[in-house]
Protein backbone atom coordinates (compact mmCIF):
# COMPACT_ATOMS: atom_id res chain seq x y z
CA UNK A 1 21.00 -6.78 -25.79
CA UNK A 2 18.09 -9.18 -26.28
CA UNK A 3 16.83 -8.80 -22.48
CA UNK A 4 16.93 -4.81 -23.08
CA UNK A 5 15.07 -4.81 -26.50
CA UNK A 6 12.52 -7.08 -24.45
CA UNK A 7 12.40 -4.85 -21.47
CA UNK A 8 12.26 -1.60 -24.19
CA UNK A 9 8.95 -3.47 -26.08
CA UNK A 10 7.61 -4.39 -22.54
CA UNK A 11 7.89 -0.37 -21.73
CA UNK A 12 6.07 0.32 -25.26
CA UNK A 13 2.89 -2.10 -24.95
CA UNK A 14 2.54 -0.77 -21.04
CA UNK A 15 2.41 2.96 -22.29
CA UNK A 16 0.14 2.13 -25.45
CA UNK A 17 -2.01 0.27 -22.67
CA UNK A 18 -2.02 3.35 -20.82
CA UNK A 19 -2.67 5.80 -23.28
CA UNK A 20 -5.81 3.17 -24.39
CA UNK A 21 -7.18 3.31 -20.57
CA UNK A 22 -6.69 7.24 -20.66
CA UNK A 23 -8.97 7.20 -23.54
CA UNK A 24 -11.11 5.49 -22.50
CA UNK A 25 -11.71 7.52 -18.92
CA UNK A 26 -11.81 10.46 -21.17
CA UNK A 27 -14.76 9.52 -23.32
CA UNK A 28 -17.14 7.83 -20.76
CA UNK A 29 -16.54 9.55 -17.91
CA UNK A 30 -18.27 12.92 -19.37
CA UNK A 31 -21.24 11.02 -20.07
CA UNK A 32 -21.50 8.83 -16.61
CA UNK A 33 -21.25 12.20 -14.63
CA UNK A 34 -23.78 13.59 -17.01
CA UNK A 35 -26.08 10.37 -16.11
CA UNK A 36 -25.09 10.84 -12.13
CA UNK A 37 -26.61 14.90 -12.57
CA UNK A 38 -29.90 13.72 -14.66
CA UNK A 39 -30.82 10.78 -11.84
């Protein structure tokens, strides 16, 4: 029961990490390809 609750919160952080790195692509990549077409 313990192990699984571990293994469940271990899921949650990875997906939240995830969702954070999405989010990040998302808002600078717009603006880097915008850089790459002005140079």
């Amino acid at each position: 029961m313990i192990i699984n609750k571990n293994i469940f919160l271990m899921k949650n952080s990875f997906f939240a990490v995830c969702k954070t790195f999405l989010y990040v692509l998302i808002s600078y990549i717009p603006s880097w390809c915008f850089d790459f077409n002005e140079n």
